[in-house]
PDB file of N, CA and C in Angstrom:
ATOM      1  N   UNK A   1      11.728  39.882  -9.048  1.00  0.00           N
ATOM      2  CA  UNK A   1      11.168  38.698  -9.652  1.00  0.00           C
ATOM      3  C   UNK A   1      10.505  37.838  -8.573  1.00  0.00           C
ATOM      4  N   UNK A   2       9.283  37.096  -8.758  1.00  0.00           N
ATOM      5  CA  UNK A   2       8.515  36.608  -7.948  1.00  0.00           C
ATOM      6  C   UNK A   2       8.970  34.838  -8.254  1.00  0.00           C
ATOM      7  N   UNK A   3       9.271  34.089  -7.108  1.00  0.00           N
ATOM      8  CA  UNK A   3       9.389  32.400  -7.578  1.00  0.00           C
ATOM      9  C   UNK A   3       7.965  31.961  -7.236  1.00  0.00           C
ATOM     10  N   UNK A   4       8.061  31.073  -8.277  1.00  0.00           N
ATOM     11  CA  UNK A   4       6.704  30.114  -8.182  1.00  0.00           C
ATOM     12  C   UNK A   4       6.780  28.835  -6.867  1.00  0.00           C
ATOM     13  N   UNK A   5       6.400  28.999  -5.723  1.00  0.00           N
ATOM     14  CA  UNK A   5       6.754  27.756  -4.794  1.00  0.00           C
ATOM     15  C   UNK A   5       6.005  26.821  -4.632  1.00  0.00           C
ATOM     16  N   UNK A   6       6.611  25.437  -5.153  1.00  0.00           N
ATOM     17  CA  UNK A   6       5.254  23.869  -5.643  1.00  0.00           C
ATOM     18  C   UNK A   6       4.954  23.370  -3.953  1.00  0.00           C
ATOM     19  N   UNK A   7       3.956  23.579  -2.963  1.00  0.00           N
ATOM     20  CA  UNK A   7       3.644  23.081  -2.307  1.00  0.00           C
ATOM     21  C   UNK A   7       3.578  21.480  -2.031  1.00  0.00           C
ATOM     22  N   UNK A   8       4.898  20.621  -1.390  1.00  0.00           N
ATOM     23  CA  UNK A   8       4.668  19.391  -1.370  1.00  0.00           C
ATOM     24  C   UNK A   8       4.266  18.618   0.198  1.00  0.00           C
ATOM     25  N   UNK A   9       2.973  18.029  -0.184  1.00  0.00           N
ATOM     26  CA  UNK A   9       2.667  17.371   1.235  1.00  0.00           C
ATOM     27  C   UNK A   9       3.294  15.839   1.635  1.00  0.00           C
ATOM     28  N   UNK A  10       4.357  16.027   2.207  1.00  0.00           N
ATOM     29  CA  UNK A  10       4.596  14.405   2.992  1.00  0.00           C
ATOM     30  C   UNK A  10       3.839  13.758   3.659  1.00  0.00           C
ATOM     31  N   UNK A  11       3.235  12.520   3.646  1.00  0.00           N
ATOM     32  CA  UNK A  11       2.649  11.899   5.019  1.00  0.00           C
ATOM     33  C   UNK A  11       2.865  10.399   4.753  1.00  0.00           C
ATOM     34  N   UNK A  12       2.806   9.719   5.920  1.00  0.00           N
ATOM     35  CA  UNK A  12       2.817   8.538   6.067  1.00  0.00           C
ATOM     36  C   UNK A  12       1.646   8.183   6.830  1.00  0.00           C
ATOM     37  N   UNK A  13       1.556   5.993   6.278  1.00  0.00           N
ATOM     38  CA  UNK A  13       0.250   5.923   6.959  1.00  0.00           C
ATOM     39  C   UNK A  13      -0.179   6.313   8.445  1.00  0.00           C
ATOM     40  N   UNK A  14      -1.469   6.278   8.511  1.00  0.00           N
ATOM     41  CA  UNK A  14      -1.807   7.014   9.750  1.00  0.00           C
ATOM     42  C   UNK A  14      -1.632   5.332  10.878  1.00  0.00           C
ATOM     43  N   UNK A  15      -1.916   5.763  11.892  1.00  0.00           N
ATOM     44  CA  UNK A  15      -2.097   4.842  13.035  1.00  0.00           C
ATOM     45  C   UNK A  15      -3.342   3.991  13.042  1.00  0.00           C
ATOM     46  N   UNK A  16      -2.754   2.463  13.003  1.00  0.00           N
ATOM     47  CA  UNK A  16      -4.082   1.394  12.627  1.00  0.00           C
ATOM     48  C   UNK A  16      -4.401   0.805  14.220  1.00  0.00           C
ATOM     49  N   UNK A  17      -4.945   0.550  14.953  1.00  0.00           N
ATOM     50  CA  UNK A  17      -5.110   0.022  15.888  1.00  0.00           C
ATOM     51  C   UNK A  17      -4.985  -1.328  16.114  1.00  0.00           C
ATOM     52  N   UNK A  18      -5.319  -1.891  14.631  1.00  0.00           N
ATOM     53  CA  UNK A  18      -5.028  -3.869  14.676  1.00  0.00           C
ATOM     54  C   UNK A  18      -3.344  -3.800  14.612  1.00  0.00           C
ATOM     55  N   UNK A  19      -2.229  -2.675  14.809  1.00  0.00           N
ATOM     56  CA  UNK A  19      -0.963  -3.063  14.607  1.00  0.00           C
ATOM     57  C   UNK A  19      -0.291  -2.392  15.311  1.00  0.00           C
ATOM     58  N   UNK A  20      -0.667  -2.268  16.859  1.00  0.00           N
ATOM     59  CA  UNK A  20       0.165  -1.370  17.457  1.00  0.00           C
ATOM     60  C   UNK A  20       1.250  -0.866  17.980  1.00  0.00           C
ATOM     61  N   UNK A  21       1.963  -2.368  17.707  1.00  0.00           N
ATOM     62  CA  UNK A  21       3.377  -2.610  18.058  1.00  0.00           C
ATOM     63  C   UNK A  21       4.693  -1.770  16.876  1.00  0.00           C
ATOM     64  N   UNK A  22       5.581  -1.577  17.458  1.00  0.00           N
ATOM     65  CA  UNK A  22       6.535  -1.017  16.067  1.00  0.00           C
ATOM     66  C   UNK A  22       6.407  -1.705  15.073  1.00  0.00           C
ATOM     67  N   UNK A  23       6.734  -2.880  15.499  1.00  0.00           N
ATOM     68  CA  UNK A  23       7.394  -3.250  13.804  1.00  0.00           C
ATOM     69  C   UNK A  23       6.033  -3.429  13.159  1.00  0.00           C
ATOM     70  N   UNK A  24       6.139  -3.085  11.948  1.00  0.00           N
ATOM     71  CA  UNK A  24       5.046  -2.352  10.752  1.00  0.00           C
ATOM     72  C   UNK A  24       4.949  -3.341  10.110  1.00  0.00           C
ATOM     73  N   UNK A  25       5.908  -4.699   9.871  1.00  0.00           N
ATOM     74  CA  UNK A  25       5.855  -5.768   8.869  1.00  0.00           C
ATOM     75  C   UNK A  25       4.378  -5.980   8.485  1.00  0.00           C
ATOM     76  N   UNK A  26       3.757  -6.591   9.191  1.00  0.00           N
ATOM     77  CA  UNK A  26       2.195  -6.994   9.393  1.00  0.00           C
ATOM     78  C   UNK A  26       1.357  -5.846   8.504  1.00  0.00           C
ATOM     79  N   UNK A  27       1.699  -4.248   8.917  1.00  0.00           N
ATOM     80  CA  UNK A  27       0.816  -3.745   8.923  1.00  0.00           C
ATOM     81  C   UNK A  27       0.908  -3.287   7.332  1.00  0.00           C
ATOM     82  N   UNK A  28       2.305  -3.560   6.972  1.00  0.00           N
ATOM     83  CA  UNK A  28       2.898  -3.242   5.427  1.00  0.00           C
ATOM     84  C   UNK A  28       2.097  -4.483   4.114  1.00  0.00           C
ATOM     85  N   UNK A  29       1.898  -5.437   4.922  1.00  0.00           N
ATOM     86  CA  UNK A  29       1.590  -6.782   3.949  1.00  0.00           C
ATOM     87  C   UNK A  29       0.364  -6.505   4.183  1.00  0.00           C
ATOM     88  N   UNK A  30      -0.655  -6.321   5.021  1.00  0.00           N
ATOM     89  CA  UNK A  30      -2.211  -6.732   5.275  1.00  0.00           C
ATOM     90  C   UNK A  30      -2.654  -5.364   4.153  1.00  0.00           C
ATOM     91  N   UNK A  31      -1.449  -4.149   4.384  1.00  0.00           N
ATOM     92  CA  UNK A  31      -2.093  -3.067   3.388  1.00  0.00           C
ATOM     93  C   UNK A  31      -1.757  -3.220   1.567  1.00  0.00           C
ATOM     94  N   UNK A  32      -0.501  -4.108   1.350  1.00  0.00           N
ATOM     95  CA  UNK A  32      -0.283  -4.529   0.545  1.00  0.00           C
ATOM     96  C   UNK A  32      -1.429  -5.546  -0.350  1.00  0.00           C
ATOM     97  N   UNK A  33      -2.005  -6.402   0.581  1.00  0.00           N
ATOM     98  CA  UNK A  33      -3.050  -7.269   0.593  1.00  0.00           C
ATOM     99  C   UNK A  33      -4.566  -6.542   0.270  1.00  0.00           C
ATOM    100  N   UNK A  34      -4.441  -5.883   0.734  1.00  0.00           N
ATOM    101  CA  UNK A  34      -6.302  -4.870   1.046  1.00  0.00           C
ATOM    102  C   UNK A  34      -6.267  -3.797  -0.285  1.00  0.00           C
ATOM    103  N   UNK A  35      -5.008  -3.706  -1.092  1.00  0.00           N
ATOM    104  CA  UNK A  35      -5.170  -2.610  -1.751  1.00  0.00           C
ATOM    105  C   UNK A  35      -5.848  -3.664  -2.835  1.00  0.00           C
ATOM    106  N   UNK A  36      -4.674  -4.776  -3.568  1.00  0.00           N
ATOM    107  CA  UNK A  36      -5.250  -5.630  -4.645  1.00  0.00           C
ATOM    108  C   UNK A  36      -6.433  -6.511  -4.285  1.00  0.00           C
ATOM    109  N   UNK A  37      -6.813  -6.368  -3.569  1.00  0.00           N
ATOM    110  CA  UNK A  37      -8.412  -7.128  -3.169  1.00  0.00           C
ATOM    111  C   UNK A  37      -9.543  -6.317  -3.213  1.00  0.00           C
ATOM    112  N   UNK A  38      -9.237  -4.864  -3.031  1.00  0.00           N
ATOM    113  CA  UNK A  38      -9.913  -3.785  -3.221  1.00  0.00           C
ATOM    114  C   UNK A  38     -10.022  -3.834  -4.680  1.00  0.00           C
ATOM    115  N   UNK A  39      -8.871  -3.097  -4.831  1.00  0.00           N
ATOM    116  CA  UNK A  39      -9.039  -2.708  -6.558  1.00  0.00           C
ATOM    117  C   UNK A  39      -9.575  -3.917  -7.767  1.00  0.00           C
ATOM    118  N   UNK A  40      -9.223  -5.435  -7.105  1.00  0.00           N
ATOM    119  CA  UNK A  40      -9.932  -6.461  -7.595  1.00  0.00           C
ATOM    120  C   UNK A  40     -11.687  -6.300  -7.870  1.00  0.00           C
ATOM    121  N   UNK A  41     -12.067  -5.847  -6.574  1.00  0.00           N
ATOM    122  CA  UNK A  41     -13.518  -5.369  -6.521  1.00  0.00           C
ATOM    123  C   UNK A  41     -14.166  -4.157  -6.639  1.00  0.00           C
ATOM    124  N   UNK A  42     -13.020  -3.316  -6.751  1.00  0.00           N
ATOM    125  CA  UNK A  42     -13.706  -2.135  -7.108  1.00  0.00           C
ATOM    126  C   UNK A  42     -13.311  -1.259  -8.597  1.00  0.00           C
ATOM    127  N   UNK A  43     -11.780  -1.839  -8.542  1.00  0.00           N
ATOM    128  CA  UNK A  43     -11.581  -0.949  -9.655  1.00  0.00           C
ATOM    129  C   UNK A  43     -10.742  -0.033  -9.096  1.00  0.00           C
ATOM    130  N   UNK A  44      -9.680   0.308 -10.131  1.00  0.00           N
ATOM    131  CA  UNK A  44      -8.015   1.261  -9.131  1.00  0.00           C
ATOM    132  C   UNK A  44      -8.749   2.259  -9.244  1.00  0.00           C
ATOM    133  N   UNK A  45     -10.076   2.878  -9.738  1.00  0.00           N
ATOM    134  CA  UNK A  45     -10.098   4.269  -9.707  1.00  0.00           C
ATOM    135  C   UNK A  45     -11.087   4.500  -7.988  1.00  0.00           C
ATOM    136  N   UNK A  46     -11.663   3.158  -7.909  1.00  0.00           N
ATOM    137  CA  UNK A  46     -12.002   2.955  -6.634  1.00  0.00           C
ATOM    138  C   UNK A  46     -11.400   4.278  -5.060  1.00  0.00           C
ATOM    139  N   UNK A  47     -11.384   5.532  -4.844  1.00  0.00           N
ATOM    140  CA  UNK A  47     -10.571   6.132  -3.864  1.00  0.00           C
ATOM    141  C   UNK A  47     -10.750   5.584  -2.481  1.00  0.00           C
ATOM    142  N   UNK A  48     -11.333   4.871  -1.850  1.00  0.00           N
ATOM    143  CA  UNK A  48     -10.489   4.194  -1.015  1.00  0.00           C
ATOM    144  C   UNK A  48      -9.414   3.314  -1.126  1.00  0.00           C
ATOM    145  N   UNK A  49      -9.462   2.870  -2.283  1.00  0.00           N
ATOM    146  CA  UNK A  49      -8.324   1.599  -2.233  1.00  0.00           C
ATOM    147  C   UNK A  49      -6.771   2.769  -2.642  1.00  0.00           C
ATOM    148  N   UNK A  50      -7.441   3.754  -3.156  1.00  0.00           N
ATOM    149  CA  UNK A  50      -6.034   4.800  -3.077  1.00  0.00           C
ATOM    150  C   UNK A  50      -5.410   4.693  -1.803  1.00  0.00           C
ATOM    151  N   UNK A  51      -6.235   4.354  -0.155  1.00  0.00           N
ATOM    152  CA  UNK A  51      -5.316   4.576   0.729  1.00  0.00           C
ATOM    153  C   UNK A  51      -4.774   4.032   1.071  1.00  0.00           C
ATOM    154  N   UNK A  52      -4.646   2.168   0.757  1.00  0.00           N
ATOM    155  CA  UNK A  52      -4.225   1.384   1.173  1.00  0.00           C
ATOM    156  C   UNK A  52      -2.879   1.419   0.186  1.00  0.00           C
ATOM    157  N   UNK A  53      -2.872   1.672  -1.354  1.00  0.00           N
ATOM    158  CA  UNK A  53      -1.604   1.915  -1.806  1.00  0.00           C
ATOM    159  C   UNK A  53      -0.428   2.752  -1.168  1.00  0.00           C
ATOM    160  N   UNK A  54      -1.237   4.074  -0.630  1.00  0.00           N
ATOM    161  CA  UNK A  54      -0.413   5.218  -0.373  1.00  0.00           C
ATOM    162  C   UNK A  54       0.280   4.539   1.069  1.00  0.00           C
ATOM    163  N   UNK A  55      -0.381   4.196   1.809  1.00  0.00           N
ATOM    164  CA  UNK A  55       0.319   2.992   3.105  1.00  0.00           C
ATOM    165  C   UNK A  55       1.054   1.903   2.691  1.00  0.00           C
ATOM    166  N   UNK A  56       0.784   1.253   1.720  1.00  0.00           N
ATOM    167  CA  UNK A  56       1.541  -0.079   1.890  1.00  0.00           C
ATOM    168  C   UNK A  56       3.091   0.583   1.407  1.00  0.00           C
ATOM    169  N   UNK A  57       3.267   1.309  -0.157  1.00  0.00           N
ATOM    170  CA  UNK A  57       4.480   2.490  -0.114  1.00  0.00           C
ATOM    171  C   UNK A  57       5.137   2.814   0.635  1.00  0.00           C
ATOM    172  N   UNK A  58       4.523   3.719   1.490  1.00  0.00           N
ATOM    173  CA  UNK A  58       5.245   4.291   3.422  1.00  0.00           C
ATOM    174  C   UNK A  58       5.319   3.658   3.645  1.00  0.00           C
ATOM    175  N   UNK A  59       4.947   2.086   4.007  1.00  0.00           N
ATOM    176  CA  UNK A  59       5.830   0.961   5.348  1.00  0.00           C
ATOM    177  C   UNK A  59       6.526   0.243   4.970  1.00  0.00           C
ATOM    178  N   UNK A  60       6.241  -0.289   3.495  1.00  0.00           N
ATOM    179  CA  UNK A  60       7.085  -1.279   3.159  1.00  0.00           C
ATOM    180  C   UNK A  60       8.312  -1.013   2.039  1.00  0.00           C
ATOM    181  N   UNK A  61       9.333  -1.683   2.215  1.00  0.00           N
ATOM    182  CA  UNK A  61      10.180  -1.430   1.675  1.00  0.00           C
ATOM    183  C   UNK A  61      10.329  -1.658   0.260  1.00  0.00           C
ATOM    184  N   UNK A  62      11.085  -1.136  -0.915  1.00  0.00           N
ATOM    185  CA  UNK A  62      10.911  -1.188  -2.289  1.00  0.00           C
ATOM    186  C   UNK A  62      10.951  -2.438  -2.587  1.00  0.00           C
ATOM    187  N   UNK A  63      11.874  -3.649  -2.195  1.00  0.00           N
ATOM    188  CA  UNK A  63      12.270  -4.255  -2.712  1.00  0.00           C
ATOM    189  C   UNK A  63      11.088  -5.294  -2.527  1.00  0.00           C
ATOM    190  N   UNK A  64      10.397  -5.042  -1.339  1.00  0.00           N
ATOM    191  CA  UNK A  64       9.832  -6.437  -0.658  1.00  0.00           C
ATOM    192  C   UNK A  64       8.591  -6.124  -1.862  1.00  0.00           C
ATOM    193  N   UNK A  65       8.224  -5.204  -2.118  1.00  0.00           N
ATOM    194  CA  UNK A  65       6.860  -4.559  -3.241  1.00  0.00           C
ATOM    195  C   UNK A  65       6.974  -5.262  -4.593  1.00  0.00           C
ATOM    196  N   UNK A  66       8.632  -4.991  -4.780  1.00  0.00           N
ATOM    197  CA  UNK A  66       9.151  -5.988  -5.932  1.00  0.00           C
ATOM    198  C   UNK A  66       8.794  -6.867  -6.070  1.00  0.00           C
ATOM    199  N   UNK A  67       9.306  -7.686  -5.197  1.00  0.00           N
ATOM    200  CA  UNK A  67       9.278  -8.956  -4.869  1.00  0.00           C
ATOM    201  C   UNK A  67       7.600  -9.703  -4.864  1.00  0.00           C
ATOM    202  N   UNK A  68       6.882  -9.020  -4.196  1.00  0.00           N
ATOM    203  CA  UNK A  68       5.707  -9.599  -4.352  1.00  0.00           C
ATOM    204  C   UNK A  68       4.932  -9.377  -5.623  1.00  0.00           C
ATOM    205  N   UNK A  69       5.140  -7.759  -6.307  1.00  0.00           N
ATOM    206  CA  UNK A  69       4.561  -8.020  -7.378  1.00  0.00           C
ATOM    207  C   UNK A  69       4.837  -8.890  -8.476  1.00  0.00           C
ATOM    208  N   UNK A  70       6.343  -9.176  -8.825  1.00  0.00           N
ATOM    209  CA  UNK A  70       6.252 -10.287  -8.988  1.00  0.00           C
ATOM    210  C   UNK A  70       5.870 -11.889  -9.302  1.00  0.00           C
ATOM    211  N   UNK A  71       5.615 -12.136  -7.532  1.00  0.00           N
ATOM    212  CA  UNK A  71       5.213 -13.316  -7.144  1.00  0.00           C
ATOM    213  C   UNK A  71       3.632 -13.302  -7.145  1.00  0.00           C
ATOM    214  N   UNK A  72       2.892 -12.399  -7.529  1.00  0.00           N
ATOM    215  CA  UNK A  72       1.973 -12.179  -7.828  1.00  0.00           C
ATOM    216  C   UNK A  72       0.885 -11.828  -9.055  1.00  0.00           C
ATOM    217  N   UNK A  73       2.284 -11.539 -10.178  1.00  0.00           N
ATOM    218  CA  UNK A  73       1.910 -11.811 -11.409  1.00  0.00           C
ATOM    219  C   UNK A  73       2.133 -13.065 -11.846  1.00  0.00           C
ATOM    220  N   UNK A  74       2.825 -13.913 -11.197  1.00  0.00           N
ATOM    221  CA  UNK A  74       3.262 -15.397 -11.679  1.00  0.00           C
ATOM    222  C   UNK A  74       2.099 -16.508 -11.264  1.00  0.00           C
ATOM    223  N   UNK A  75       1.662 -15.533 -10.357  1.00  0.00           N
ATOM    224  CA  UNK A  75       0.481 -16.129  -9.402  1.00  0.00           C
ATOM    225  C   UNK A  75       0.811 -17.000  -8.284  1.00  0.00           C
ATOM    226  N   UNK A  76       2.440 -16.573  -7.750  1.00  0.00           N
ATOM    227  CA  UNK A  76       2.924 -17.386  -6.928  1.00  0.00           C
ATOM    228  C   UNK A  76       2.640 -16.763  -5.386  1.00  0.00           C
ATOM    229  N   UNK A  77       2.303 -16.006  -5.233  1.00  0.00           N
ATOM    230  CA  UNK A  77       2.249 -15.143  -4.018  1.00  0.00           C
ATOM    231  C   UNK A  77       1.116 -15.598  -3.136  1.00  0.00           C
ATOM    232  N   UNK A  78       1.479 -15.742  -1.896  1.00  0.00           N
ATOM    233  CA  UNK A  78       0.660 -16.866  -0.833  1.00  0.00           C
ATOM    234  C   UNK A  78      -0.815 -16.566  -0.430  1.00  0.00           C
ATOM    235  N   UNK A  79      -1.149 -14.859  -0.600  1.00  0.00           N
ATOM    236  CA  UNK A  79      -2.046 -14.914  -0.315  1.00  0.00           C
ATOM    237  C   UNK A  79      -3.227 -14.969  -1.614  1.00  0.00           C
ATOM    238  N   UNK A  80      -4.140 -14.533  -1.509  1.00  0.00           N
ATOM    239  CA  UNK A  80      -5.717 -14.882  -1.535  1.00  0.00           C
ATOM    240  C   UNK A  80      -5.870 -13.321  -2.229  1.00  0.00           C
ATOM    241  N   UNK A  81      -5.775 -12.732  -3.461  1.00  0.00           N
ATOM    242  CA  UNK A  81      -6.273 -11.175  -3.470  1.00  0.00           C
ATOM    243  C   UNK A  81      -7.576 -11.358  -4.318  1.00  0.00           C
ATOM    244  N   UNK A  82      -8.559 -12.335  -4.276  1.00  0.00           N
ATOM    245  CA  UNK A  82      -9.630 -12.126  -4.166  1.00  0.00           C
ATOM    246  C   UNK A  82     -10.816 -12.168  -3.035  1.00  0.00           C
ATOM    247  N   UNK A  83     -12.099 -11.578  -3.502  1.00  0.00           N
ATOM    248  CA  UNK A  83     -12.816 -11.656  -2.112  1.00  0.00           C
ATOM    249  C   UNK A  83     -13.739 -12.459  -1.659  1.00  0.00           C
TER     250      UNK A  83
END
């Protein structure tokens, strides 16, 4: 009998140069930030703004994603996600 094997690719975001230090905080929120300002202007089917989702995911933690979406449907969230 032959198994069917589902090829799965892991990756995390790649290396940004504006964040070169470890801690990722910065680099988790600015991608958090760039995705809904994107998709604001382009539209989620937009595929670049796919990459800023697939990064902000990998760095930032579930809860903090929570948390802002959230504070961002309430319209409480500090930043600016238009352009």
């Amino acid at each position: 009998m032959s198994e069917a094997t589902d090829e799965i690719k892991l990756t995390t975001a790649g290396f940004d140069a504006r964040f070169p230090n470890t801690n990722q905080t910065k680099h988790c929120w600015q991608n958090y930030v760039d995705y809904y300002k994107c998709i604001n202007a382009r539209g989620e089917e937009f595929a670049p703004c796919k990459q800023f989702y697939r990064a902000f995911h990998s760095l930032c933690p579930n809860e903090w994603i929570e948390k802002w979406d959230t504070q961002r449907e309430e319209g409480r969230n500090p930043s600016n996600f238009e352009i």
